[in-house]
Protein backbone atom coordinates (compact mmCIF):
# COMPACT_ATOMS: atom_id res chain seq x y z
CA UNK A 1 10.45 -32.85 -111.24
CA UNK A 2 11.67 -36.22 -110.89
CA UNK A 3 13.60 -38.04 -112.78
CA UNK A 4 10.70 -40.99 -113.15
CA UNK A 5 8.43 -38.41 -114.09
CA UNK A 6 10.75 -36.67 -116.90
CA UNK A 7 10.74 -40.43 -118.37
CA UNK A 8 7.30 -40.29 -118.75
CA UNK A 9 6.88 -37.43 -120.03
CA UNK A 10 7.59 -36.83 -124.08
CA UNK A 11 8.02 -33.59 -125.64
CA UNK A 12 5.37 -32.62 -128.10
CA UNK A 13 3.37 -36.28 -127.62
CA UNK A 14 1.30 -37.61 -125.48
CA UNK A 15 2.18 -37.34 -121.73
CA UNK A 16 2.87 -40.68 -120.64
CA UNK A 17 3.23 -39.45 -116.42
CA UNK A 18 0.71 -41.02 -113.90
CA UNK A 19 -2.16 -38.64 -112.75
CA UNK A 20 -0.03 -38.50 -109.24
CA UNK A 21 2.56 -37.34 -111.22
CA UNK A 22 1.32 -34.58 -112.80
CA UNK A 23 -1.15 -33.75 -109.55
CA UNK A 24 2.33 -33.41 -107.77
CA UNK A 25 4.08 -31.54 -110.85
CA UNK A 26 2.07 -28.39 -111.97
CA UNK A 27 4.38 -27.29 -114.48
CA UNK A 28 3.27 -30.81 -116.10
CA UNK A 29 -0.58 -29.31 -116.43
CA UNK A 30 0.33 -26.29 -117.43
CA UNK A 31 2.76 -28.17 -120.89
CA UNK A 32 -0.19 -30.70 -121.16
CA UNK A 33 -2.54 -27.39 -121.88
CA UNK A 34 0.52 -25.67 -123.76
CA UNK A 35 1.67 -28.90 -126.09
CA UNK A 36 -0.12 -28.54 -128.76
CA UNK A 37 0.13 -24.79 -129.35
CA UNK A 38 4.26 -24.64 -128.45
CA UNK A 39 4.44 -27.98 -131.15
CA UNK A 40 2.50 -25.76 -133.90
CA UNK A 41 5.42 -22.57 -132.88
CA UNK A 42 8.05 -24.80 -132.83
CA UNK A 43 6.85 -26.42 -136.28
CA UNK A 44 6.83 -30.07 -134.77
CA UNK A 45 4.26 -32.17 -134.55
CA UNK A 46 2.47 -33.49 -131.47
CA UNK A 47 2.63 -36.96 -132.07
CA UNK A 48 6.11 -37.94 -130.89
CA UNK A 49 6.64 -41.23 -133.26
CA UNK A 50 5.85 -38.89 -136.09
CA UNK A 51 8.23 -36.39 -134.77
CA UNK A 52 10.99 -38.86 -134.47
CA UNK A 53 11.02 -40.28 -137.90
CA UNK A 54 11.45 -36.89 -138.94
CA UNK A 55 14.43 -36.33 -136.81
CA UNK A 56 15.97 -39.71 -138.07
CA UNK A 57 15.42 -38.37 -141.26
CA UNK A 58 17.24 -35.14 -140.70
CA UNK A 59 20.23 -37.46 -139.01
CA UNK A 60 20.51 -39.07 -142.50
CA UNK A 61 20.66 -36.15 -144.48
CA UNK A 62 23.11 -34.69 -142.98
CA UNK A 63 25.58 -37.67 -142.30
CA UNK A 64 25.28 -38.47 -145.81
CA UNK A 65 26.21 -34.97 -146.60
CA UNK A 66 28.86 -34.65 -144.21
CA UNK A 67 30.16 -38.44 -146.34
CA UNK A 68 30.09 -36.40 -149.46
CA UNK A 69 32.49 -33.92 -148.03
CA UNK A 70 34.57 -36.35 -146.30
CA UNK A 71 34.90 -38.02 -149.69
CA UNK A 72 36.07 -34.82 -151.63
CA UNK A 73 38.87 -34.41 -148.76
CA UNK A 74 39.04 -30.99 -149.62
CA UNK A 75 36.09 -29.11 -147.83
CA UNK A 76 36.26 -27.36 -144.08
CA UNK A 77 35.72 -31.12 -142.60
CA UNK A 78 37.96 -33.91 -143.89
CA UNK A 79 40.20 -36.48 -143.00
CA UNK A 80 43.94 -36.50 -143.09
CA UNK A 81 46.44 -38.94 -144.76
CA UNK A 82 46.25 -40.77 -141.45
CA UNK A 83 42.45 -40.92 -141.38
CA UNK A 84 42.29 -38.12 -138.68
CA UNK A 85 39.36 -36.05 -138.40
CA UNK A 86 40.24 -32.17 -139.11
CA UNK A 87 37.79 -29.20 -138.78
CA UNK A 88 39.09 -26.21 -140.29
CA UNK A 89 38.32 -22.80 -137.43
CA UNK A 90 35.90 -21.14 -138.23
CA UNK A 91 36.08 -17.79 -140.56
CA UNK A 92 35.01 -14.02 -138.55
C-alpha cells in the first residue's frame, strides 16, 4: 500500500481512497467489507468524526487525572523540587 493511499484511507469511517486505489489494493476491499463488523468487535464506531471526539475525550480524562496526581506530588508520577518529571519503576 502506498503511502497516498493509507492517507485516504480512515480506520473505522468511510474509505476516502480512489476506486484505482482500492482496484490496485485488495486488502482495501476486503477492510471496506470487514469495517463495520471489526468497528462493532473493537467497540468503535464507524463513523470516524464520531470516533475521534471520543478519543479527545479519553485524552482529557486522563491528562486531567494525571494533573490531579501531579498536584498531590506524592503518587507514582510527580514532579520534583526542580519541576522534573519522575516515574516511580514499576512494582513485580
Amino acid at each position: 500500500m502506498s503511502v497516498g493511499q493509507v492517507e485516504g484511507l480512515q480506520c473505522c469511517g468511510g474509505d476516502r481512497a480512489t476506486a484505482g486505489e482500492r482496484d490496485e489494493d485488495q486488502g482495501g476491499a476486503k477492510w471496506a467489507d470487514q469495517r463495520a463488523e471489526f468497528c462493532r468487535l473493537a467497540g468503535k464506531p464507524t463513523d470516524a468524526a464520531k470516533g475521534l471526539a471520543e478519543v479527545e475525550d479519553e485524552l482529557h480524562t486522563a491528562l486531567g487525572e494525571l494533573e490531579q496526581t501531579l498536584a498531590e506530588g506524592d503518587g507514582p508520577v510527580r514532579l520534583d523540587d526542580e519541576g522534573d518529571l519522575v516515574i516511580s519503576p514499576l512494582s513485580t
